[in-house]
C-alpha atoms as a PDB file:
ATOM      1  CA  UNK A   1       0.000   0.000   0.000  1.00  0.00           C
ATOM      2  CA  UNK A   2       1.245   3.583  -0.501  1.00  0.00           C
ATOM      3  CA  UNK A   3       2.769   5.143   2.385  1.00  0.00           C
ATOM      4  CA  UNK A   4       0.601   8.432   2.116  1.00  0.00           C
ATOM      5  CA  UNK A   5      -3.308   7.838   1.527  1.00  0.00           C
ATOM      6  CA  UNK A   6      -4.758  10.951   1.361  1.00  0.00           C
ATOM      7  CA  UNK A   7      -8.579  10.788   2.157  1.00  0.00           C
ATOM      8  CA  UNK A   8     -10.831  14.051   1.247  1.00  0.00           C
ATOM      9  CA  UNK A   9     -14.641  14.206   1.917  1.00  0.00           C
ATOM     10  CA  UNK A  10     -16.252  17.235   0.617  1.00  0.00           C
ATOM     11  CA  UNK A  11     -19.822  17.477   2.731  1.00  0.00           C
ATOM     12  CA  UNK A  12     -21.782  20.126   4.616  1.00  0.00           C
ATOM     13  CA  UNK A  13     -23.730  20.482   8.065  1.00  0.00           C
ATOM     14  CA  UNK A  14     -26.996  19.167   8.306  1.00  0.00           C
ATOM     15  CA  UNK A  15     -26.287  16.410   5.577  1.00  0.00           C
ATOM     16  CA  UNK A  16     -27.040  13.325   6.730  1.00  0.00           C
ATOM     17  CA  UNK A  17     -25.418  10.999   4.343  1.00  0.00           C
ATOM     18  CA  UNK A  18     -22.220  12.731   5.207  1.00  0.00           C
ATOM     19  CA  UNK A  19     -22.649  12.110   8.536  1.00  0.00           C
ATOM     20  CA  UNK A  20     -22.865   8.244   8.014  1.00  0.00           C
ATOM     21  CA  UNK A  21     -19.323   8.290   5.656  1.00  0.00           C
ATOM     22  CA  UNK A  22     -17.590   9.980   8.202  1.00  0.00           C
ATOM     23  CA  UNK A  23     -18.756   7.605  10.974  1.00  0.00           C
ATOM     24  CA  UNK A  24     -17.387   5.311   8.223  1.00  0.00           C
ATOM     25  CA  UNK A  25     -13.884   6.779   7.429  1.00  0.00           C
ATOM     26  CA  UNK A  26     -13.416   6.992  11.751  1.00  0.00           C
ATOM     27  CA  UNK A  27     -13.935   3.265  12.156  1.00  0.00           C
ATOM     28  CA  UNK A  28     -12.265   2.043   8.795  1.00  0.00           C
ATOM     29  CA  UNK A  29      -8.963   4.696   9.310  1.00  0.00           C
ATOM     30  CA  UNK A  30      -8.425   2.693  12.712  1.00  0.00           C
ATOM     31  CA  UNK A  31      -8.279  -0.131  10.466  1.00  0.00           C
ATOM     32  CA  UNK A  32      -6.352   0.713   7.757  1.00  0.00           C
ATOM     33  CA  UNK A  33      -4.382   3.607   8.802  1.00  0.00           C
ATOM     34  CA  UNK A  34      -4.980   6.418   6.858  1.00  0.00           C
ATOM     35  CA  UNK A  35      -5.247   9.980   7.535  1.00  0.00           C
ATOM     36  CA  UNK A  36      -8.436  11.809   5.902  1.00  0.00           C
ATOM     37  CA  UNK A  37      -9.807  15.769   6.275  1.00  0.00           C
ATOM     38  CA  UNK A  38     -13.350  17.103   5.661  1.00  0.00           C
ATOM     39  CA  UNK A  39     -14.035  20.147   3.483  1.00  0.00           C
ATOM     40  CA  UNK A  40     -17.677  21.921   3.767  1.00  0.00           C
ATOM     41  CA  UNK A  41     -18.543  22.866   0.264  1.00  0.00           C
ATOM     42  CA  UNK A  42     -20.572  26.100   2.296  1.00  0.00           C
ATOM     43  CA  UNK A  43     -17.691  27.300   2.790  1.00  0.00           C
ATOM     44  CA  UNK A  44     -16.554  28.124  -0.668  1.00  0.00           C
ATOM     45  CA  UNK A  45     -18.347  29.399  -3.069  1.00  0.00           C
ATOM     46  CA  UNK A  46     -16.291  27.845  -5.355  1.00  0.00           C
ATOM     47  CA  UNK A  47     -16.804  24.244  -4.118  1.00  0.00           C
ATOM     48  CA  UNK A  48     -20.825  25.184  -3.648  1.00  0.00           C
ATOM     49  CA  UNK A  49     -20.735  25.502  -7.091  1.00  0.00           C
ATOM     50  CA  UNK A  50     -18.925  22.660  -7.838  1.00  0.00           C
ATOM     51  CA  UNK A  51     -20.686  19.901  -6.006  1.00  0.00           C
ATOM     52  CA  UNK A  52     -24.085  21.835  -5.166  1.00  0.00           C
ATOM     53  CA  UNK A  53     -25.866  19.181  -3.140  1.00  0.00           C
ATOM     54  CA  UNK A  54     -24.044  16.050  -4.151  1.00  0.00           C
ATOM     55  CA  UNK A  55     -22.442  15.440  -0.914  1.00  0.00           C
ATOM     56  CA  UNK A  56     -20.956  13.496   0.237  1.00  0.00           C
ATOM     57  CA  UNK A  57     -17.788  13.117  -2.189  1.00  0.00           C
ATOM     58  CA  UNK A  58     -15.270  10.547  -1.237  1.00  0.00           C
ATOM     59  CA  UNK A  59     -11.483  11.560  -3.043  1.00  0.00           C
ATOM     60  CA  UNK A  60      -8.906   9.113  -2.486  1.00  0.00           C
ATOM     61  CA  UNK A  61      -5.557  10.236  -3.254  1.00  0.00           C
ATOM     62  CA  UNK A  62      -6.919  13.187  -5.488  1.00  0.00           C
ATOM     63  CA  UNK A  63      -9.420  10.745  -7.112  1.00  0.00           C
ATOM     64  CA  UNK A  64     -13.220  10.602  -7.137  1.00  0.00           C
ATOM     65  CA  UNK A  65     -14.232   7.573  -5.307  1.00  0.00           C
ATOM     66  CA  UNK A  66     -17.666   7.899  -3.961  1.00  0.00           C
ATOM     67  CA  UNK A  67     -21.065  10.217  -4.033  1.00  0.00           C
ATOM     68  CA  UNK A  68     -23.746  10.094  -1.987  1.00  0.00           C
ATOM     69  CA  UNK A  69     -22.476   6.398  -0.373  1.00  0.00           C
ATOM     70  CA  UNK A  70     -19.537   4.951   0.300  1.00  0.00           C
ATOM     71  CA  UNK A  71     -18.984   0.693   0.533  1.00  0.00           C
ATOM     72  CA  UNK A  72     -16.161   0.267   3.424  1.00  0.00           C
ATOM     73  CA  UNK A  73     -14.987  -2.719   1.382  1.00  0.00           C
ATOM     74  CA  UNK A  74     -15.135  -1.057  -1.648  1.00  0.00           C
ATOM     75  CA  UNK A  75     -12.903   2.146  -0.055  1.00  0.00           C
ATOM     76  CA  UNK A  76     -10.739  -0.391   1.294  1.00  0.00           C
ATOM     77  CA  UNK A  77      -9.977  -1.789  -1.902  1.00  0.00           C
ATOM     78  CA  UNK A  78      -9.476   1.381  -4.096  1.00  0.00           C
ATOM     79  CA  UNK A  79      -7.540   2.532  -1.143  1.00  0.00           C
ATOM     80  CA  UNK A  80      -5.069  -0.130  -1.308  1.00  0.00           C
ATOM     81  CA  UNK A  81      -4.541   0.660  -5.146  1.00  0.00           C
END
């Protein structure tokens, strides 16, 4: 596996779907030990424009991974590559 996994979730408050990848991303980085960092799209216009409400967006290593849902095997796997 790479030594540095970077893991990027672009979401916003209130968003509930976001809410159940990050509680994702806490148990799985235990696992697999990666680092990851949250961006709220609110707080850009830029990125409001961007991903207007298709949060949340999983990047893995600067690479779209997931919308909306993430599978935790699924991330595993495209994390390892």
């Amino acid at each position: 596996m790479p030594e540095s996994r970077e893991v990027v979730v672009y979401s916003r408050k209130g968003c509930h779907l976001c809410e159940i990848v990050k509680e994702s991303l806490v148990k799985l980085q235990r696992q697999a030990g990666f680092t990851w960092r949250e961006i709220d799209v609110d707080s850009d216009e830029e990125l409001r424009r961007q991903f207007t409400d298709e949060v949340p967006v999983v990047f893995i290593n600067g690479r779209k991974a997931f919308k909306y849902r993430m599978d935790e095997r699924e991330f595993l796997r495209k994390l390892a590559c």
